[in-house]
PDB file of N, CA and C in Angstrom:
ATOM      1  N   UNK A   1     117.349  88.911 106.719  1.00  0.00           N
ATOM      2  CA  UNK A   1     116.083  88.427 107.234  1.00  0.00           C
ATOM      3  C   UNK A   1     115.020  89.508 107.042  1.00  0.00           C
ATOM      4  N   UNK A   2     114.002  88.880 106.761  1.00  0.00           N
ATOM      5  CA  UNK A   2     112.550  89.928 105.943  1.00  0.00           C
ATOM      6  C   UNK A   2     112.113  90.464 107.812  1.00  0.00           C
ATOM      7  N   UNK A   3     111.478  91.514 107.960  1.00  0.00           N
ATOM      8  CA  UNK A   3     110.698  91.406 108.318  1.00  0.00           C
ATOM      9  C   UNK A   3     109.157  91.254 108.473  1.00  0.00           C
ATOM     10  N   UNK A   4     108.608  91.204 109.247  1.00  0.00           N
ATOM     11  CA  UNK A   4     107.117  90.702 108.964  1.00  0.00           C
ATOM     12  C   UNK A   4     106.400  92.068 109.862  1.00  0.00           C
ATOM     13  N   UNK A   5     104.817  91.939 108.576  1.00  0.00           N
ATOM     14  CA  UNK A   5     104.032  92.856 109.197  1.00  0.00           C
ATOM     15  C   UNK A   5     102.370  92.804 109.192  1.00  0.00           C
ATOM     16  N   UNK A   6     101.799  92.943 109.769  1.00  0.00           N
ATOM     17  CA  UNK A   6     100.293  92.672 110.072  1.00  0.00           C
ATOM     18  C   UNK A   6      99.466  93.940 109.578  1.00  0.00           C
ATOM     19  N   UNK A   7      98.371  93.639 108.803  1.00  0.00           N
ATOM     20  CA  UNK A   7      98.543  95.011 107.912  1.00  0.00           C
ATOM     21  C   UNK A   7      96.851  94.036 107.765  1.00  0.00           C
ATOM     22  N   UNK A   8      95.686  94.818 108.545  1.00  0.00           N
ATOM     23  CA  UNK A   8      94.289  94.610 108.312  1.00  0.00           C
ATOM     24  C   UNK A   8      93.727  95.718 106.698  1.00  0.00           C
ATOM     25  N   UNK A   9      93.238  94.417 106.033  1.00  0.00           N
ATOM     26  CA  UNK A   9      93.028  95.380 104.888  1.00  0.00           C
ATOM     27  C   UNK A   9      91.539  94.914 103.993  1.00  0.00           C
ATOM     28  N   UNK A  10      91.509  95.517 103.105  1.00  0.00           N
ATOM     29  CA  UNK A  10      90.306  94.807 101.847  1.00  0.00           C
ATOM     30  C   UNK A  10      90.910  93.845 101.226  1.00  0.00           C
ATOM     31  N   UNK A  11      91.637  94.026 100.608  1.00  0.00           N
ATOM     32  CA  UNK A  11      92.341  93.628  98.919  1.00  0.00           C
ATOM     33  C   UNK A  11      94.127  93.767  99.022  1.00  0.00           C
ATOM     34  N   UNK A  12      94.553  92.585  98.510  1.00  0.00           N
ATOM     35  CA  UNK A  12      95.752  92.912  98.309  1.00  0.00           C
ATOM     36  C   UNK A  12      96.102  92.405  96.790  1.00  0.00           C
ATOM     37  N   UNK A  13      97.153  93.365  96.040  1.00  0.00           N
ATOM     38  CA  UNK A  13      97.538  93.280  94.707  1.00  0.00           C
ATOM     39  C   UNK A  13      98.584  93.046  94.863  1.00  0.00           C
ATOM     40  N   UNK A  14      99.595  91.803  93.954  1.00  0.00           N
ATOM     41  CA  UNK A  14     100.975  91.650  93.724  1.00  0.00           C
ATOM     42  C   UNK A  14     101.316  92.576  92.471  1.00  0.00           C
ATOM     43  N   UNK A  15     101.909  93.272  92.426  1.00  0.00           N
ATOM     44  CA  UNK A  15     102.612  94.479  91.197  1.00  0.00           C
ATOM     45  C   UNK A  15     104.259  94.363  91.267  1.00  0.00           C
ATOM     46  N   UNK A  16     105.117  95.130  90.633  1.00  0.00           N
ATOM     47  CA  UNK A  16     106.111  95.450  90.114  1.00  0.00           C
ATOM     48  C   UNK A  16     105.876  97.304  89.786  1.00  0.00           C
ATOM     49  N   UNK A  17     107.432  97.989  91.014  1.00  0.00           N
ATOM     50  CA  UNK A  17     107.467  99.460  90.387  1.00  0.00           C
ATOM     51  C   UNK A  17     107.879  99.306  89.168  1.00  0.00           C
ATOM     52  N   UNK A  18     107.198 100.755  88.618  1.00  0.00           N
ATOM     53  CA  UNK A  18     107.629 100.903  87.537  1.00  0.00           C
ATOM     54  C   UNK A  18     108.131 102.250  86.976  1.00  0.00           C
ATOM     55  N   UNK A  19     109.173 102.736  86.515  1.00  0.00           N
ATOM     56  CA  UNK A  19     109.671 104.252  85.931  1.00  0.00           C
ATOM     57  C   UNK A  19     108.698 105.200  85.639  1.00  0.00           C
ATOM     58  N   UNK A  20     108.692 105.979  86.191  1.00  0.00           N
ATOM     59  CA  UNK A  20     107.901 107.300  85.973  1.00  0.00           C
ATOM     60  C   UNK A  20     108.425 108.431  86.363  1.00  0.00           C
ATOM     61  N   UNK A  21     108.874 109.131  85.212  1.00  0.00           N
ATOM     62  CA  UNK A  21     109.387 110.313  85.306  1.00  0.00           C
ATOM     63  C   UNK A  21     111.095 110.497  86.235  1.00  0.00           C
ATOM     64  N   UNK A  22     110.995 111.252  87.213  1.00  0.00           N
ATOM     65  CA  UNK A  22     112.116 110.867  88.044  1.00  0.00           C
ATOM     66  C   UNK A  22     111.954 110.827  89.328  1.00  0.00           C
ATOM     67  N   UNK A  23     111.118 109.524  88.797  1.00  0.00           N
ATOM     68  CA  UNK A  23     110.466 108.535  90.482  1.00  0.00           C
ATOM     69  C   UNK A  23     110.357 107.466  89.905  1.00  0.00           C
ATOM     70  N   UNK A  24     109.168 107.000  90.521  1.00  0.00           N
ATOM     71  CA  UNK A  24     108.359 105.100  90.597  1.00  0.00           C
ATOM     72  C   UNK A  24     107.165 105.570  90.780  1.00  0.00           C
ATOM     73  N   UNK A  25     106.361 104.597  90.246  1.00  0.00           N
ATOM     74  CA  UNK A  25     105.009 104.404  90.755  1.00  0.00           C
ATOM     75  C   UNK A  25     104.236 103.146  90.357  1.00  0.00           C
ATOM     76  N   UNK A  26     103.386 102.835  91.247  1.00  0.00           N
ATOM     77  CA  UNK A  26     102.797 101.046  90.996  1.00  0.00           C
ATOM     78  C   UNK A  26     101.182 101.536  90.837  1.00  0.00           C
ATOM     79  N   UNK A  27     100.769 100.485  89.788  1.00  0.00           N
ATOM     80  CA  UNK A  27      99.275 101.050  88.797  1.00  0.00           C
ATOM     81  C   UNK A  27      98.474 100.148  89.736  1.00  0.00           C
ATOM     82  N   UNK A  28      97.617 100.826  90.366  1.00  0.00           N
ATOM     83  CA  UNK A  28      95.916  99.991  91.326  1.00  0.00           C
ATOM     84  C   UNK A  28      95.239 100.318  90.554  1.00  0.00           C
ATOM     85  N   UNK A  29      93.958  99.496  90.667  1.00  0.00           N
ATOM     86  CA  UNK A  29      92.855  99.416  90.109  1.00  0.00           C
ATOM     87  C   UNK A  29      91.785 100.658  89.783  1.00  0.00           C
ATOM     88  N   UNK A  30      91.244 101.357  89.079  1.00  0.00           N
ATOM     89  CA  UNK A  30      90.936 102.770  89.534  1.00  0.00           C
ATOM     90  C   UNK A  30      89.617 102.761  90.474  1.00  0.00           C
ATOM     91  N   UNK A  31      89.210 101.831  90.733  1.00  0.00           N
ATOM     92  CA  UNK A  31      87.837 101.695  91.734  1.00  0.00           C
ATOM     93  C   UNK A  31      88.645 102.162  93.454  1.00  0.00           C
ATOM     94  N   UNK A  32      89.787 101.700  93.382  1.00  0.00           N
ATOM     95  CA  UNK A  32      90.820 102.053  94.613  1.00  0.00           C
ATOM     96  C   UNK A  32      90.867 103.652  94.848  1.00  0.00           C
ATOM     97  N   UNK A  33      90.330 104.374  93.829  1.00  0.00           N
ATOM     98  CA  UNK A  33      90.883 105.905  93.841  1.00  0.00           C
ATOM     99  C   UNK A  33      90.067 106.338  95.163  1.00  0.00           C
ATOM    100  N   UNK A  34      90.521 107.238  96.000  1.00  0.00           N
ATOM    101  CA  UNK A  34      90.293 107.832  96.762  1.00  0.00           C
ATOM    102  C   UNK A  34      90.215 107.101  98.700  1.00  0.00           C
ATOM    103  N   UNK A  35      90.721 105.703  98.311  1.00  0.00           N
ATOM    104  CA  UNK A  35      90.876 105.049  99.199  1.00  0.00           C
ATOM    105  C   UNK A  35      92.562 105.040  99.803  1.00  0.00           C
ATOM    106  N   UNK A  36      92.302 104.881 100.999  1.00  0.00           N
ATOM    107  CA  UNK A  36      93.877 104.738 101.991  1.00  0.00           C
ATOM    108  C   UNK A  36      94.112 103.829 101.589  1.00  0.00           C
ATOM    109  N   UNK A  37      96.184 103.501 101.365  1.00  0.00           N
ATOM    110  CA  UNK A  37      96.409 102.522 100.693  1.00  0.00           C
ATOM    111  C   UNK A  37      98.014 102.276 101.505  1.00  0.00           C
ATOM    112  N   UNK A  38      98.512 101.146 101.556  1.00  0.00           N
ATOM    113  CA  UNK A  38      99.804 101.120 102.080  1.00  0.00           C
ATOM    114  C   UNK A  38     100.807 100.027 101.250  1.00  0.00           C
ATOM    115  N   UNK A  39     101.752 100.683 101.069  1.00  0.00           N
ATOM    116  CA  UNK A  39     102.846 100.295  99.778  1.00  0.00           C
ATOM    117  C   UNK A  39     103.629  99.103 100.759  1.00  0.00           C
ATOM    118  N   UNK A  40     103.980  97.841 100.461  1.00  0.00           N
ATOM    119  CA  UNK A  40     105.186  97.458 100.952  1.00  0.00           C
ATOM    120  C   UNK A  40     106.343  97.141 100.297  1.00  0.00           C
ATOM    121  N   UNK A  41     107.692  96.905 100.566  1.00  0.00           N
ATOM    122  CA  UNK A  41     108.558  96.485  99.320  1.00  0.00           C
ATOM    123  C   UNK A  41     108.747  94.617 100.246  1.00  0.00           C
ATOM    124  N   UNK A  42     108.820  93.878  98.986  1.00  0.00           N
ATOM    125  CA  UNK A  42     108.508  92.558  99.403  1.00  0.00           C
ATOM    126  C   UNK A  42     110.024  91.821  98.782  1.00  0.00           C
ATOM    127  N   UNK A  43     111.079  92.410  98.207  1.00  0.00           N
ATOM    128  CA  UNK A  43     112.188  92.718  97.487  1.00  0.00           C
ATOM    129  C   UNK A  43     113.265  93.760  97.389  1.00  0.00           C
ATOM    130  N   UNK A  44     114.658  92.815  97.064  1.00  0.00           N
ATOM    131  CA  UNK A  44     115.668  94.000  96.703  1.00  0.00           C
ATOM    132  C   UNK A  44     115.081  94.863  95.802  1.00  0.00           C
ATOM    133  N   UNK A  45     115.595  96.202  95.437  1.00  0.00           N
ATOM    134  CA  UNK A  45     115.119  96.431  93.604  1.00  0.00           C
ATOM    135  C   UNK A  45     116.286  95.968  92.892  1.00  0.00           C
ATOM    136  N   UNK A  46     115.954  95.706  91.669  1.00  0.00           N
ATOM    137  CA  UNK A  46     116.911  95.132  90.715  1.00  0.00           C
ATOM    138  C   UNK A  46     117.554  96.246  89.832  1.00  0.00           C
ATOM    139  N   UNK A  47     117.385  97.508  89.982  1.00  0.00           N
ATOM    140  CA  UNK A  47     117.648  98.816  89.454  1.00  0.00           C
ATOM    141  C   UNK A  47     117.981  99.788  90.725  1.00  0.00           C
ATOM    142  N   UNK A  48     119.042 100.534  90.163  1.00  0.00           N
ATOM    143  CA  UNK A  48     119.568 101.744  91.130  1.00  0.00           C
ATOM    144  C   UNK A  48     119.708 102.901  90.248  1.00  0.00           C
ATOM    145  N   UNK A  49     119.547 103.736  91.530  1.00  0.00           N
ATOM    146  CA  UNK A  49     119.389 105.300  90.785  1.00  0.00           C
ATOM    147  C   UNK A  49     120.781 105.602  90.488  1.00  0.00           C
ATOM    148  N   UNK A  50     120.531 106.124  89.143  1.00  0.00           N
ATOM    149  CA  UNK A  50     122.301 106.896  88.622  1.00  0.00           C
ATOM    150  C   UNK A  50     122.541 107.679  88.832  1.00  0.00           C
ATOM    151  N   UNK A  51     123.476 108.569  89.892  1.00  0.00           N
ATOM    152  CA  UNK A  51     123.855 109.652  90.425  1.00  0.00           C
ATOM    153  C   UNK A  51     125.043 110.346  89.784  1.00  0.00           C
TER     154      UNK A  51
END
């Protein structure tokens, strides 16, 4: 079961992480730069880290 969360905002974007380096990172708009921003995961990931 998901939980749910209330999250007052401007703008919201649907994305997909994506590989970067040896992390993740998800691409915003660059007008977003320098603005507070809050990530949620809305999904399993379909990829695991290889240890």
């Amino acid at each position: 079961m998901a939980n749910r969360f209330q999250i007052d905002g401007e703008e919201v974007l649907d994305g997909q992480v994506k590989e970067f380096g040896n992390s993740a990172h998800v691409t915003v708009p660059k007008r977003w730069r320098g603005a507070n921003v809050k990530v949620v995961r809305t999904s399993e990931p379909t990829e695991q880290d290889e240890e």
